[in-house]
N, C-alpha and C. Protein backbone atom coordinates (compact mmCIF):
# COMPACT_ATOMS: atom_id res chain seq x y z
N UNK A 1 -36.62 9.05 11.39
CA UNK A 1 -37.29 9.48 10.19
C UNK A 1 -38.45 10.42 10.53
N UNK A 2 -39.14 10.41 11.41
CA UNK A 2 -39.97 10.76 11.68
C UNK A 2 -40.18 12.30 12.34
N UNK A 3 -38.96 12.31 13.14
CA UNK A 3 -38.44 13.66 13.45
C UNK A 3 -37.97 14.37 12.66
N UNK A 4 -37.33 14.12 11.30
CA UNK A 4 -36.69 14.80 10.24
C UNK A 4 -37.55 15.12 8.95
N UNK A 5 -38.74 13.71 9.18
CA UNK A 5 -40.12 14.24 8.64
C UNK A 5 -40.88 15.71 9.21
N UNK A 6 -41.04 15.57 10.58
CA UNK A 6 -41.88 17.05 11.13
C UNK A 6 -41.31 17.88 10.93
N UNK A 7 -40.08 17.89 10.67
CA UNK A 7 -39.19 19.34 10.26
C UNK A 7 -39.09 19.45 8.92
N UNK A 8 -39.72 19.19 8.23
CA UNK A 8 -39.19 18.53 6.51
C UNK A 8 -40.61 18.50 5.79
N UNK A 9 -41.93 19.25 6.30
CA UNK A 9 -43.23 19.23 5.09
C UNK A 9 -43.47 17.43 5.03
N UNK A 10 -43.27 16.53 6.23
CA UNK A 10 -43.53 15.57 5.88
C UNK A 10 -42.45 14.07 4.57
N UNK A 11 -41.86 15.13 4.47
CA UNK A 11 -40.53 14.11 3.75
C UNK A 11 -39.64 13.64 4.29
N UNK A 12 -38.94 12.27 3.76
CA UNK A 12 -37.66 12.06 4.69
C UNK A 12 -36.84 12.32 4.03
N UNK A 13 -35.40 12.33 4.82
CA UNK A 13 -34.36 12.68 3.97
C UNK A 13 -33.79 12.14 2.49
N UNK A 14 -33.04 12.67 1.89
CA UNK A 14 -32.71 12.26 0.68
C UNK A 14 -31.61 11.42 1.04
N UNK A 15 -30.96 11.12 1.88
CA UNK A 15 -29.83 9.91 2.57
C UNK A 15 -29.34 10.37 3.78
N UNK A 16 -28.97 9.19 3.99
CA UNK A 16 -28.07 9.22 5.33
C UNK A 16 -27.50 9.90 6.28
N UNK A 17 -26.90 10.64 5.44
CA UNK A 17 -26.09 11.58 5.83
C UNK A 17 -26.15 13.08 6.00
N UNK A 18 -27.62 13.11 5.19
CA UNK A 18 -28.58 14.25 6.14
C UNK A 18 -28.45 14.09 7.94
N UNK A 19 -29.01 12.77 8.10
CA UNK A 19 -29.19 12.44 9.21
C UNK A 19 -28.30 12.18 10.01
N UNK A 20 -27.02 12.32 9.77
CA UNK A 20 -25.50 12.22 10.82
C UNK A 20 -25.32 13.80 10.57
N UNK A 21 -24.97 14.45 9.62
CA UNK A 21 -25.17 15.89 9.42
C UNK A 21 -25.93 16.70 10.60
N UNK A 22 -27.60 16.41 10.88
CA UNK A 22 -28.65 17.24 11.70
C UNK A 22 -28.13 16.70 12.83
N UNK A 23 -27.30 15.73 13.31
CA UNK A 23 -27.08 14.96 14.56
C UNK A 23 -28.58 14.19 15.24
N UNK A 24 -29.62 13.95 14.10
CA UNK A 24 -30.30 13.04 14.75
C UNK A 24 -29.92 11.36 14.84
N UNK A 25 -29.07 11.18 14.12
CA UNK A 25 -28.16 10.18 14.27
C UNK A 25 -26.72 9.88 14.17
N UNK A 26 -26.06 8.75 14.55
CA UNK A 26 -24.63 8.72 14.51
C UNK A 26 -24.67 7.31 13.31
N UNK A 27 -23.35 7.85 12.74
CA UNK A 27 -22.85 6.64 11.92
C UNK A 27 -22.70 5.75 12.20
N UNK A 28 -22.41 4.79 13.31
CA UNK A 28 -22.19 3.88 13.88
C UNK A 28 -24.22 3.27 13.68
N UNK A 29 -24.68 3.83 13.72
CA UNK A 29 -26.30 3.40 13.37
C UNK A 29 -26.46 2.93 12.18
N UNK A 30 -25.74 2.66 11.06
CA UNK A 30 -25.50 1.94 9.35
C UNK A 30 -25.05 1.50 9.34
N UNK A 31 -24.13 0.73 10.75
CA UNK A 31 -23.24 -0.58 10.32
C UNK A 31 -23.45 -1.54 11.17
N UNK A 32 -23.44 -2.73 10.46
CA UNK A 32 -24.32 -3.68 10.75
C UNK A 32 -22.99 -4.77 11.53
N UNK A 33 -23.51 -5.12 12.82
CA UNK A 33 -22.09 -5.65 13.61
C UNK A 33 -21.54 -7.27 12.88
N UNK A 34 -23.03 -7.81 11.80
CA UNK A 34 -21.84 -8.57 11.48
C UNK A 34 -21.32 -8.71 10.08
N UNK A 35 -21.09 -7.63 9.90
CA UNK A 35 -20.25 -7.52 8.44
C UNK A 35 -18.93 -6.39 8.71
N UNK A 36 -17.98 -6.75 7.77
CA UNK A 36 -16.94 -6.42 7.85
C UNK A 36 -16.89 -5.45 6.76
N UNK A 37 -16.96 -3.66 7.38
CA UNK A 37 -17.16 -2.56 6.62
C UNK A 37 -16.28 -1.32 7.35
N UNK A 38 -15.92 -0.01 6.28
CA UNK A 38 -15.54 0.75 6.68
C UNK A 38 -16.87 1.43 7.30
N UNK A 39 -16.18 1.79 8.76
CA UNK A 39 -17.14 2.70 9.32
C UNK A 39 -17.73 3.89 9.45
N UNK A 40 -17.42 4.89 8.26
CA UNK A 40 -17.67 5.63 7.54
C UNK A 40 -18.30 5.34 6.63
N UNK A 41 -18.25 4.41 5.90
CA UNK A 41 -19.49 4.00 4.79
C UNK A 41 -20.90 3.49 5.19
N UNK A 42 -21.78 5.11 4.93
CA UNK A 42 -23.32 4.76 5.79
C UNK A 42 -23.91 3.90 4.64
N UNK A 43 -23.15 3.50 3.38
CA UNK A 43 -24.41 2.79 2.44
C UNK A 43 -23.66 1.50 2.66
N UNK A 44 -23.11 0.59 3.31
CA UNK A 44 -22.16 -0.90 3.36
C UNK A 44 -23.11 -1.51 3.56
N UNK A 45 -23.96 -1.88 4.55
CA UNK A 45 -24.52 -2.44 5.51
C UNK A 45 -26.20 -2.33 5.21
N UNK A 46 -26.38 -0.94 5.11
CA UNK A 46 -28.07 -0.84 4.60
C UNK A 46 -28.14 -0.12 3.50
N UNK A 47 -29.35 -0.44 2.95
CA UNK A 47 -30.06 0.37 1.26
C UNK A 47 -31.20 1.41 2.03
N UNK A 48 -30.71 2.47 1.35
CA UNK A 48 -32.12 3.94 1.55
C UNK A 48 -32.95 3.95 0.58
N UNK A 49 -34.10 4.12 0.13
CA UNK A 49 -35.12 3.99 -0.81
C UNK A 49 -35.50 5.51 -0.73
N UNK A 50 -34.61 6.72 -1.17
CA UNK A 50 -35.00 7.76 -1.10
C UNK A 50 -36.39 8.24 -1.58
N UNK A 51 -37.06 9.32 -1.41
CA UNK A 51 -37.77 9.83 -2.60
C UNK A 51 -39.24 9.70 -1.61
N UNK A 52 -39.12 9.16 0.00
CA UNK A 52 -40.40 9.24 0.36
C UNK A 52 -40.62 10.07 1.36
N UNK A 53 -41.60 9.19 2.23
CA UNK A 53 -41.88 10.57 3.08
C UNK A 53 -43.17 9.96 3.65
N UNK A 54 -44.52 10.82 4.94
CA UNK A 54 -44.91 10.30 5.60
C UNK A 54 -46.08 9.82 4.98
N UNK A 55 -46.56 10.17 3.45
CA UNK A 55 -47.77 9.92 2.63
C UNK A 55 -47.48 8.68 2.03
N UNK A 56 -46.29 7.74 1.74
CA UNK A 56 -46.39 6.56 1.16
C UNK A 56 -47.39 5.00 1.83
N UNK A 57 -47.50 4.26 1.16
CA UNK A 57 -48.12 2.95 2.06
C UNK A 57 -46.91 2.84 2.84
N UNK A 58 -48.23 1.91 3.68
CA UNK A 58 -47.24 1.47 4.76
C UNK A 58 -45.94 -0.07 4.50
N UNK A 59 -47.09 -0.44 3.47
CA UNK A 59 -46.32 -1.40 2.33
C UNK A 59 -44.77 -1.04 2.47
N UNK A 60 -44.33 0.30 1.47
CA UNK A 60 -43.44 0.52 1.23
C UNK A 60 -42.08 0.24 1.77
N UNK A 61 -40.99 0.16 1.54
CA UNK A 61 -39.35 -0.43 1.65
C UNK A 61 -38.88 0.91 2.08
N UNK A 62 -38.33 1.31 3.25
CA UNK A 62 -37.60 2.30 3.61
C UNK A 62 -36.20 2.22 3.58
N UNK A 63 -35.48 0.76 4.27
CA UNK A 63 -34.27 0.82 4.55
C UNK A 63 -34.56 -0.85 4.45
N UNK A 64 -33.51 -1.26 3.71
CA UNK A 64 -33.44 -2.58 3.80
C UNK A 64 -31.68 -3.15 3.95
N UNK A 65 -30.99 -4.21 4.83
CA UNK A 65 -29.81 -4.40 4.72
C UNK A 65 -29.41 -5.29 3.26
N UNK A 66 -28.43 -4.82 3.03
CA UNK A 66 -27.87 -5.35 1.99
C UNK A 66 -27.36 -6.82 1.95
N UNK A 67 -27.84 -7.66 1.05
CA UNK A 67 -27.58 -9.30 0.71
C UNK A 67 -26.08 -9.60 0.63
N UNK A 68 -25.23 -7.94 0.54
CA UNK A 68 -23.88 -8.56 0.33
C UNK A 68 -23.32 -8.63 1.31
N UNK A 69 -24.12 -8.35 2.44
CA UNK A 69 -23.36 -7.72 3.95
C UNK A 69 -23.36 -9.15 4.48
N UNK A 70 -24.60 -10.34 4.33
CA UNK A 70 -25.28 -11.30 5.23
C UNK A 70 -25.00 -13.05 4.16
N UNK A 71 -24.87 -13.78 4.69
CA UNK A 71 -24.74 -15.08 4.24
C UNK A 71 -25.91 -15.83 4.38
N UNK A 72 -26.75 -14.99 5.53
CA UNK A 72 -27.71 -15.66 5.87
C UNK A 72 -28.83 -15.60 5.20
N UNK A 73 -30.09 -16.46 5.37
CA UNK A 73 -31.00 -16.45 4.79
C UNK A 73 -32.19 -15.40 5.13
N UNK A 74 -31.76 -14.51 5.61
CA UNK A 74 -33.03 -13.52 5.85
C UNK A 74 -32.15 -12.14 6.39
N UNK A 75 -32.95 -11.26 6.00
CA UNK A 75 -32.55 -9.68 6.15
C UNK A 75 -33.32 -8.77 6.63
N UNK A 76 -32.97 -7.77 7.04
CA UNK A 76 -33.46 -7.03 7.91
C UNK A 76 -34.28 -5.86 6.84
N UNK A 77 -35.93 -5.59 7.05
CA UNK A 77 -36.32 -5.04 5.96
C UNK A 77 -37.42 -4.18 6.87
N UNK A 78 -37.12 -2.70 7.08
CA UNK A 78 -37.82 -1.65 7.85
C UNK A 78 -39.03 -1.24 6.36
N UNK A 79 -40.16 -1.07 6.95
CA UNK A 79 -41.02 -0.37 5.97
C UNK A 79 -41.76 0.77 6.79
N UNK A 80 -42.39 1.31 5.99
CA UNK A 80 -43.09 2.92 6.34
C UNK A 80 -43.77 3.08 7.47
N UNK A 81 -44.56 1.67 7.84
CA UNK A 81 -45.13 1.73 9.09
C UNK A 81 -44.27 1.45 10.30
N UNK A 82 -42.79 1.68 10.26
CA UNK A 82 -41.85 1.57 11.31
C UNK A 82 -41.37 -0.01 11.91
N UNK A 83 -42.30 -0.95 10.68
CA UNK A 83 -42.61 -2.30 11.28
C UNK A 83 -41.06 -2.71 10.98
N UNK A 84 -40.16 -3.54 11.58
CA UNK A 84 -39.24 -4.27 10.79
C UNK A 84 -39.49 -5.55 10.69
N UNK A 85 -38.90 -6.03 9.59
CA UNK A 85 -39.32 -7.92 9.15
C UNK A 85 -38.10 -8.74 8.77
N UNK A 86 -38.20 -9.81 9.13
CA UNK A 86 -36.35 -10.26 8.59
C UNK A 86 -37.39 -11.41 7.54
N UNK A 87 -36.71 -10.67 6.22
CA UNK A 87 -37.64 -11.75 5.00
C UNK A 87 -36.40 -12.17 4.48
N UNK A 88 -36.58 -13.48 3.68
CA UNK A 88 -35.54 -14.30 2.79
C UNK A 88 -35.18 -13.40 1.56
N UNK A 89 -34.19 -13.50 0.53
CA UNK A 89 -33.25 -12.65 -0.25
C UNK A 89 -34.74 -12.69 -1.04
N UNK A 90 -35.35 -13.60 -1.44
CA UNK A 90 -36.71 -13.44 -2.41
C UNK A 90 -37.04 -12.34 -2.12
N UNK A 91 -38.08 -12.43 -1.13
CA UNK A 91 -39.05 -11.69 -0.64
C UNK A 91 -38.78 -10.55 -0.63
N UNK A 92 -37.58 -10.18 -0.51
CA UNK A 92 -37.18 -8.37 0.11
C UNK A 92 -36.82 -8.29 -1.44
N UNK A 93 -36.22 -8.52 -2.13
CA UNK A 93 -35.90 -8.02 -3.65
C UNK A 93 -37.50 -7.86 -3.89
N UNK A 94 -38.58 -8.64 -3.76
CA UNK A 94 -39.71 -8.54 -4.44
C UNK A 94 -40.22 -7.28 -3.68
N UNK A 95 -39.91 -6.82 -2.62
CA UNK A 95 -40.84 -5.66 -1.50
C UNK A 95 -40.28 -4.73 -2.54
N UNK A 96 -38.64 -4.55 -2.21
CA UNK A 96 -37.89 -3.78 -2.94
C UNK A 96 -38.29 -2.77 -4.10
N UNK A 97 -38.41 -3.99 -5.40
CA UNK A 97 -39.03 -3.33 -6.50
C UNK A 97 -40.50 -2.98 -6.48
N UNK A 98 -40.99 -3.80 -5.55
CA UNK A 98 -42.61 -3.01 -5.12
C UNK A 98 -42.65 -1.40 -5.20
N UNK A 99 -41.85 -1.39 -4.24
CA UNK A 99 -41.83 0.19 -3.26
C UNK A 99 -41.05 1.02 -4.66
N UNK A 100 -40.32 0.37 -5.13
CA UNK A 100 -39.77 1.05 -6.40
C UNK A 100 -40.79 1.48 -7.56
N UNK A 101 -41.34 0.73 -8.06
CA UNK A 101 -42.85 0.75 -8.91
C UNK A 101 -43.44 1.81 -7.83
N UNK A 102 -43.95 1.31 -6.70
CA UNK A 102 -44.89 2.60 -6.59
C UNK A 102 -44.11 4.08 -6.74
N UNK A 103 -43.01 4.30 -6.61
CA UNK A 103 -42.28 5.54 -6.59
C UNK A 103 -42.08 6.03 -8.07
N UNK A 104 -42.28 5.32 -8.70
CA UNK A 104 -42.01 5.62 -10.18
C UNK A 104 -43.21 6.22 -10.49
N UNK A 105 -44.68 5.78 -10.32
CA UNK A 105 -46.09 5.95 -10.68
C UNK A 105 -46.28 7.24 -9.48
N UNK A 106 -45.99 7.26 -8.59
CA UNK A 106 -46.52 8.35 -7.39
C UNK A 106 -45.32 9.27 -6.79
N UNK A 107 -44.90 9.98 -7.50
CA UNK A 107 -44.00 11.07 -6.95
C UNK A 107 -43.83 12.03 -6.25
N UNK A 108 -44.11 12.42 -4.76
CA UNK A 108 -44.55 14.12 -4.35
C UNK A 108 -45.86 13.59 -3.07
N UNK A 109 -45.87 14.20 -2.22
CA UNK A 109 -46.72 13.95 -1.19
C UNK A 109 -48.45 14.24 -2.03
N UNK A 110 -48.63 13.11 -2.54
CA UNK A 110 -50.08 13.16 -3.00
C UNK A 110 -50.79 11.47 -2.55
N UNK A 111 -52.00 11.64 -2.72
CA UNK A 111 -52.71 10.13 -2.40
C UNK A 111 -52.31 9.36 -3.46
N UNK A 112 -52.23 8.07 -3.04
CA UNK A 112 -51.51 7.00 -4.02
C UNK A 112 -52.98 6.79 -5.16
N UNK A 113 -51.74 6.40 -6.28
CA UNK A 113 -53.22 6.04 -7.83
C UNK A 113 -52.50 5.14 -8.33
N UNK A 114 -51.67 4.08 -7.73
CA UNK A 114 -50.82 2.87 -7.73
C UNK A 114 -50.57 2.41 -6.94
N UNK A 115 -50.99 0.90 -6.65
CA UNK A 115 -50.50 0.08 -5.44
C UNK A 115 -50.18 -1.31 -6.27
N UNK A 116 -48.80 -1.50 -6.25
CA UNK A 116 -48.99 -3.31 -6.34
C UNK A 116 -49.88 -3.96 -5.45
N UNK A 117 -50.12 -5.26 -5.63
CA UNK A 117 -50.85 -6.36 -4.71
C UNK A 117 -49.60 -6.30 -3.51
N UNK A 118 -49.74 -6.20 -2.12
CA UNK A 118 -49.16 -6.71 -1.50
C UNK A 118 -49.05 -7.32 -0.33
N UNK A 119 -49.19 -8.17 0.15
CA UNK A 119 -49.70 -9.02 1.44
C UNK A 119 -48.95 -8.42 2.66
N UNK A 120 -49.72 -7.88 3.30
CA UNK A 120 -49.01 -6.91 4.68
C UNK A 120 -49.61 -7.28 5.81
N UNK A 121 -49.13 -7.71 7.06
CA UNK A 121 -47.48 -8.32 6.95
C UNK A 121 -46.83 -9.09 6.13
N UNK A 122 -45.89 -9.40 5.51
CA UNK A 122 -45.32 -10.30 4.61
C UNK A 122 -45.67 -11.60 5.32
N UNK A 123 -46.13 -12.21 5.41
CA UNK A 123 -46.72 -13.69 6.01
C UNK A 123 -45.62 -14.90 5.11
N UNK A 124 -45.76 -14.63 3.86
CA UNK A 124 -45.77 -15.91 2.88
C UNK A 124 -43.66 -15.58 3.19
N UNK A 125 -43.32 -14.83 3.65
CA UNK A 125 -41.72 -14.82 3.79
C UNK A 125 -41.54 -15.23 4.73
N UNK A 126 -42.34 -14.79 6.07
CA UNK A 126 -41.95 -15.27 7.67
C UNK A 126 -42.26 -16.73 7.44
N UNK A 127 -43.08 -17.48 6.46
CA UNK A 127 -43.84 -18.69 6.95
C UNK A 127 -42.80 -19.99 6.94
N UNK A 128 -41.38 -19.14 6.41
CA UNK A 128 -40.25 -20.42 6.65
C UNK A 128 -39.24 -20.49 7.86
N UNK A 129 -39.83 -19.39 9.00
CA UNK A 129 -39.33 -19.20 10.39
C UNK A 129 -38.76 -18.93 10.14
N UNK A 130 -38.98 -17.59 9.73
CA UNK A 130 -38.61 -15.63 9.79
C UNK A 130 -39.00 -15.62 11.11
N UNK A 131 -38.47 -14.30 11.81
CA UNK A 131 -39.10 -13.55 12.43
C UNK A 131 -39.46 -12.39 12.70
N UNK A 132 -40.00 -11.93 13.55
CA UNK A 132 -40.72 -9.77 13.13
C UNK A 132 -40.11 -9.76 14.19
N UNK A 133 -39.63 -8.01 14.27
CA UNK A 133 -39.02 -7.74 15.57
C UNK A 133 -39.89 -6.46 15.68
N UNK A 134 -40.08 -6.24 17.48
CA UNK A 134 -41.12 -5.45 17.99
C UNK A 134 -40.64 -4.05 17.02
C-alpha cells in the first residue's frame, strides 16, 4: 500500500487488482490458505475498504478477511497503521462500520472533522485471547 501510495499523491488503490495489474503484488496474496476459493477471485478471502489513503486514522479498516471464508472465532483485521489484529466477528463488523462512518463524513486527503470513539489497540476484542501479529 504504501508503495502504490508514493506513486499515487498519497492514495491507495481503488482495489486489488490495481495491485496485481502494477505487479506490486501477486494474486495468490488474497487467498487465504484456509478457505476453499477460486484463485482468481482477489475479493473471496479479504474485504478492501476503498476510498483511502495515507491521511486517514490509524484507527481505520483497510483490509479485513471475510466471516464467510473462517468458522473461526476471530479474523484477520489490517488497519492504516500497518498494525494487524485477529478480533472476534463483533469487533471487526464494529471497526468496519467505524472506518465506514469516517469515510462517509471525510472524503479526499484532508484533516479529519470526524472520529468515532475508538479504543486503539482494540484491547476489549483481544481480551478473550485474540492475538496481534508483529
Amino acid at each position: 500500500m504504501k508503495m502504490y501510495a508514493n506513486e499515487n499523491e498519497g492514495s491507495y488503490p481503488q482495489n486489488y487488482q490495481i495491485l496485481v495489474d502494477t505487479g506490486m503484488l501477486v494474486p495468490k496474496t488474497f487467498r487465504c490458505s484456509h478457505a476453499d476459493s477460486t484463485p482468481n477471485d482477489l475479493n473471496a478471502c479479504y474485504k478492501y475498504i476503498a476510498g483511502q489513503g495515507e491521511w486517514v486514522p490509524d484507527e481505520n479498516v483497510i483490509i479485513y478477511e471475510s466471516p464467510e471464508c473462517h468458522d473461526e472465532k476471530r479474523v484477520a483485521v489490517a488497519f492504516a497503521n500497518g498494525q494487524v489484529y485477529f478480533l472476534n466477528h463483533d469487533e471487526m463488523t464494529k471497526r468496519v462500520q467505524q472506518t465506514r462512518d469516517w469515510l462517509m463524513y471525510n472524503s479526499g486527503p484532508q484533516p479529519p472533522t470526524f472520529s468515532p470513539e475508538i479504543d486503539f489497540p482494540p484491547r476489549s476484542a483481544l481480551s478473550d485471547g485474540g492475538s496481534q501479529s508483529p
